[in-house]
N, C-alpha and C. Protein backbone atom coordinates (compact mmCIF):
# COMPACT_ATOMS: atom_id res chain seq x y z
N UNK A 1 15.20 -4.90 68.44
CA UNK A 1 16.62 -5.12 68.55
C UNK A 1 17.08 -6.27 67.65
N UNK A 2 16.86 -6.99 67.26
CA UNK A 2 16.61 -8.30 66.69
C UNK A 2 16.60 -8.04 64.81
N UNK A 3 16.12 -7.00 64.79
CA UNK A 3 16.12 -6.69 63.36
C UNK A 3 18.04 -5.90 62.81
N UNK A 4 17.89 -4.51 64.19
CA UNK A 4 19.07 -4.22 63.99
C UNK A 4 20.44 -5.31 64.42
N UNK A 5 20.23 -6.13 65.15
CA UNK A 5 21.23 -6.82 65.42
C UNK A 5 21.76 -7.84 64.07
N UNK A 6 20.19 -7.83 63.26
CA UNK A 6 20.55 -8.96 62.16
C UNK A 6 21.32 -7.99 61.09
N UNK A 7 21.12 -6.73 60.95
CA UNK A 7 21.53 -5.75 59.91
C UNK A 7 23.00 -5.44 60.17
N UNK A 8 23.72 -5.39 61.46
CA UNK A 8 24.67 -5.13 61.90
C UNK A 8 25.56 -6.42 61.52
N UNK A 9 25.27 -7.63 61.63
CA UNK A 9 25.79 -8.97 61.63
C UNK A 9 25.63 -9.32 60.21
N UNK A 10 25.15 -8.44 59.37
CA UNK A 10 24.53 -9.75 57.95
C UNK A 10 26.00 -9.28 57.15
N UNK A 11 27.37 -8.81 57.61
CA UNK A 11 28.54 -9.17 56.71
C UNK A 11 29.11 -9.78 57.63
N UNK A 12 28.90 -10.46 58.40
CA UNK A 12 29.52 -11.65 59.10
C UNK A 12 28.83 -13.15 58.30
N UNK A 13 28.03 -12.63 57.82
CA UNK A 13 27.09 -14.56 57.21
C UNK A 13 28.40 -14.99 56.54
N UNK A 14 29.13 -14.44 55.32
CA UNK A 14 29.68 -15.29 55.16
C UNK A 14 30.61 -16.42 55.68
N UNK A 15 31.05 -15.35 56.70
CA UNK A 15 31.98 -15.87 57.26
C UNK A 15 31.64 -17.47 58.52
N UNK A 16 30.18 -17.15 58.64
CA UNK A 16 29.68 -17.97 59.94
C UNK A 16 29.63 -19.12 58.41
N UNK A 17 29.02 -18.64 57.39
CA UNK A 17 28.53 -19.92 56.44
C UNK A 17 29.90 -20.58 56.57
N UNK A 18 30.81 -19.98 56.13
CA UNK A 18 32.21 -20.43 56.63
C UNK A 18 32.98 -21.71 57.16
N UNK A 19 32.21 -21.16 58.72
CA UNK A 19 32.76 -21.85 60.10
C UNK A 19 32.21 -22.78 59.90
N UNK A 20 30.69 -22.72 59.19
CA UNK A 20 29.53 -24.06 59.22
C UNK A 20 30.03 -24.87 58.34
N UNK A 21 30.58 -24.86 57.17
CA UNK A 21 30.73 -25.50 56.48
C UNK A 21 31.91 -25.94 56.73
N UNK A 22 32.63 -25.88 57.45
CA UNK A 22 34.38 -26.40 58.09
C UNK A 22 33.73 -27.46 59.33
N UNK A 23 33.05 -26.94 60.05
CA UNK A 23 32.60 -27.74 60.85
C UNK A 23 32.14 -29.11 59.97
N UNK A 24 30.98 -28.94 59.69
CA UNK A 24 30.68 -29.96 58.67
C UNK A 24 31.87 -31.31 58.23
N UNK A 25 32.46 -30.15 57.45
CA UNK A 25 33.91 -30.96 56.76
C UNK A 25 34.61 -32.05 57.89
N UNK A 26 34.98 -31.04 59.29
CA UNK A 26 35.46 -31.93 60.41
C UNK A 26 34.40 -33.39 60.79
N UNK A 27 33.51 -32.86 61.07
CA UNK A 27 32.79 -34.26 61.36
C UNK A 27 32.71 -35.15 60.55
N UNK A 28 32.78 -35.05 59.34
CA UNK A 28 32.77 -35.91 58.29
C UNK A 28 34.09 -36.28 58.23
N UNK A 29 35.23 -35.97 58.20
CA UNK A 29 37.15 -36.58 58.40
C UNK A 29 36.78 -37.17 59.67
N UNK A 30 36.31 -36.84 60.46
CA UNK A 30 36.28 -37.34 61.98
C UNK A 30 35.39 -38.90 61.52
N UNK A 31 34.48 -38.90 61.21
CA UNK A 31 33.38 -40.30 61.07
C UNK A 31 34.21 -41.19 60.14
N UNK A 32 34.81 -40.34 58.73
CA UNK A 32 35.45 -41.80 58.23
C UNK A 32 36.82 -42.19 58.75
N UNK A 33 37.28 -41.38 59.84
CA UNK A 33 38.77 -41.48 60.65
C UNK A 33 38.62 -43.03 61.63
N UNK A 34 37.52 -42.26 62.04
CA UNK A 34 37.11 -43.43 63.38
C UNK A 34 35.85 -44.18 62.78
N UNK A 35 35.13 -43.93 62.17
CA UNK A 35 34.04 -45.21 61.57
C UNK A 35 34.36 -46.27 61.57
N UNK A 36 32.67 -47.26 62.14
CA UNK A 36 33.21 -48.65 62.19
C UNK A 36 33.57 -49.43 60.72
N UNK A 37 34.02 -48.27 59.63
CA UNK A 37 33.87 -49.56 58.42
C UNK A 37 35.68 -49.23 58.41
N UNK A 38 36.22 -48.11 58.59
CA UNK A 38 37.53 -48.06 59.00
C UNK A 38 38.18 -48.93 60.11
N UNK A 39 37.34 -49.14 60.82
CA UNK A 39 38.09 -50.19 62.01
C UNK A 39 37.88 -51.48 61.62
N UNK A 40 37.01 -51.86 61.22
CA UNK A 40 36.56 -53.60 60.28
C UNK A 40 37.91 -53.61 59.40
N UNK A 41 38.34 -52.62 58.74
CA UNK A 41 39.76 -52.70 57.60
C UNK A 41 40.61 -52.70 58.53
N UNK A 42 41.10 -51.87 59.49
CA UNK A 42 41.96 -52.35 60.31
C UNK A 42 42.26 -53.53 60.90
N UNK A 43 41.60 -53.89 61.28
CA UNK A 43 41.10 -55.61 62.01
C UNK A 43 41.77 -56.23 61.07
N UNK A 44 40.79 -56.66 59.48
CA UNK A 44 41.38 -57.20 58.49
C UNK A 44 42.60 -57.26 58.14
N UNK A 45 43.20 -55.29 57.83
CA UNK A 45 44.60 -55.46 57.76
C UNK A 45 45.70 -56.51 58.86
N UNK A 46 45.06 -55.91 60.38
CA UNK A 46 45.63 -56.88 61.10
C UNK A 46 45.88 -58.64 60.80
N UNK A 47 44.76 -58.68 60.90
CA UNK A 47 44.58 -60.36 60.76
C UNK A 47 46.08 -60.57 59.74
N UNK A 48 45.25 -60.20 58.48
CA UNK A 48 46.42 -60.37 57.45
C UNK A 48 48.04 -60.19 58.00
N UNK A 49 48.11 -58.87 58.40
CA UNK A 49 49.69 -58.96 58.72
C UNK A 49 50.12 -60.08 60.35
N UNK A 50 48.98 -60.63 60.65
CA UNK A 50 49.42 -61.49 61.28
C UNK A 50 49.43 -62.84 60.66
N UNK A 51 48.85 -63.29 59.83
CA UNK A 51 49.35 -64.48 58.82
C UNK A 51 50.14 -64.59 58.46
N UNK A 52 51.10 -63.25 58.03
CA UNK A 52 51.83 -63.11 56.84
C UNK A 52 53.19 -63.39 58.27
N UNK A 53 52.47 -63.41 59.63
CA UNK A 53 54.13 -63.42 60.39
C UNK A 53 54.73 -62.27 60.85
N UNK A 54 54.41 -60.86 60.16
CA UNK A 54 54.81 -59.51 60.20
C UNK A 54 54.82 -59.13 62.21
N UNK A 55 53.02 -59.82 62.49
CA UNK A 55 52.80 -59.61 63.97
C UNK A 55 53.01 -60.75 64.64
N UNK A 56 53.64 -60.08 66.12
CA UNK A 56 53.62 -61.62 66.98
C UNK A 56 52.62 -61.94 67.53
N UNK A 57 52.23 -62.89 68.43
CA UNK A 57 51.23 -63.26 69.35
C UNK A 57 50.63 -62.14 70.01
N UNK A 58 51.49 -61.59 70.74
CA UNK A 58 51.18 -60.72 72.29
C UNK A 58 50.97 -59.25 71.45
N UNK A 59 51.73 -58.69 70.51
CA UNK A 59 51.22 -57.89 69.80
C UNK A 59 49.76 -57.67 68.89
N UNK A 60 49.44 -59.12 68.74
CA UNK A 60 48.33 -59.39 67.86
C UNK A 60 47.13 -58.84 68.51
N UNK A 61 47.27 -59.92 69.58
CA UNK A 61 46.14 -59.63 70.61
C UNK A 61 45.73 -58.34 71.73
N UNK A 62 47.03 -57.51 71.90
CA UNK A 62 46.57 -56.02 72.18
C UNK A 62 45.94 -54.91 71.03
N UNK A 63 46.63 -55.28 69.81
CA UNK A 63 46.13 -54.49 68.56
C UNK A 63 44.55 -54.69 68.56
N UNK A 64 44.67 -55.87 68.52
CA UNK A 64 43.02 -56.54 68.21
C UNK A 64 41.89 -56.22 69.20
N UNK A 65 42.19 -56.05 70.88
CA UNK A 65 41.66 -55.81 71.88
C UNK A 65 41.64 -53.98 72.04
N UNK A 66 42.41 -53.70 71.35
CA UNK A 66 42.26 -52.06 71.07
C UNK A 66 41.26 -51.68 69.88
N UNK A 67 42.02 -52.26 68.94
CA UNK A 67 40.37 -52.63 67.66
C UNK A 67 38.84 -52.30 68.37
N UNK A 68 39.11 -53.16 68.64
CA UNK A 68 37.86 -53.76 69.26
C UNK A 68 36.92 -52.92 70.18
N UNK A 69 37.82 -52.13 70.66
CA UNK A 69 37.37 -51.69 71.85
C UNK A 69 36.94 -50.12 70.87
N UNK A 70 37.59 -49.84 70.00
CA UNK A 70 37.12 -49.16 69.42
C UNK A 70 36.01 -48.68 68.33
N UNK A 71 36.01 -50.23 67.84
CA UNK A 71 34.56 -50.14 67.38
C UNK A 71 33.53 -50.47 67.75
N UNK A 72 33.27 -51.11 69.25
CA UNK A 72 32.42 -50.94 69.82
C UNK A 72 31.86 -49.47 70.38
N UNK A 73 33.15 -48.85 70.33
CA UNK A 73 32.86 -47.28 70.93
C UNK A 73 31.71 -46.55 69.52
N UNK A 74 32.76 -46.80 68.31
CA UNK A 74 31.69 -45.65 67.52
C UNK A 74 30.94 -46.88 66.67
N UNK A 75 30.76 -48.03 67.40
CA UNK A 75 28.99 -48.25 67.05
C UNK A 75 28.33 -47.83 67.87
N UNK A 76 28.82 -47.36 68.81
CA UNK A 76 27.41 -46.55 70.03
C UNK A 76 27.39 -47.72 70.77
N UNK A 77 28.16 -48.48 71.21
CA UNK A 77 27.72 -50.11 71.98
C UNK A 77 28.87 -49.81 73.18
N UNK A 78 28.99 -49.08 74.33
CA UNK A 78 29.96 -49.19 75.16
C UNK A 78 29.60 -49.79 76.07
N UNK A 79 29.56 -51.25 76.39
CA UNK A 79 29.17 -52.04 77.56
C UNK A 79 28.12 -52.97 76.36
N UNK A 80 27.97 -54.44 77.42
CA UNK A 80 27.23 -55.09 77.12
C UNK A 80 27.76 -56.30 75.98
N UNK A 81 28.51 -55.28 75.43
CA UNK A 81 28.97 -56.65 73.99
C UNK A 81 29.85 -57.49 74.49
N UNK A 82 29.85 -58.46 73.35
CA UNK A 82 30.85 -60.01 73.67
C UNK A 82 32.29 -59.70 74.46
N UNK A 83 33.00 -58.43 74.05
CA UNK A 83 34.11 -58.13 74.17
C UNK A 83 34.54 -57.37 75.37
N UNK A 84 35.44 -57.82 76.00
CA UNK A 84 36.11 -56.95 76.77
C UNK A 84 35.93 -55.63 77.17
């Protein structure tokens, strides 16, 4: 069964190569979306637009505590670190 099932399915490959390779694509937009080297620039940007005055206090420090909380998530570190 296994032979005919592959003979029946083999004009679907392209299409699965397809799906695989979209998949692919997603996880990779997904890692540099949320990656911790994207959230380190965020931070930075922050900081900066809080020098510059742009951010207030109480805004600073929820941005930053959301930051934060997020790159502890996709370093794989949920619990345990310095932070909140």
């Amino acid at each position: 069964m296994g032979l005919f099932t592959a003979l029946l399915t083999l004009p679907l490959a392209p299409v699965r190569g397809t799906v695989w390779i979209a998949e692919r694509i997603a996880e990779q937009a997904e890692l540099e979306l949320e990656g911790p080297e994207r959230i380190r620039r965020e931070l930075l940007e922050l900081e900066a637009a809080y020098d510059l005055g742009e951010v207030d206090d109480a805004e600073y420090e929820q941005l930053e505590t959301e930051l934060l909380r997020r790159l502890r998530a996709a370093s794989g570190g949920e619990g345990g670190g310095p932070w909140p």
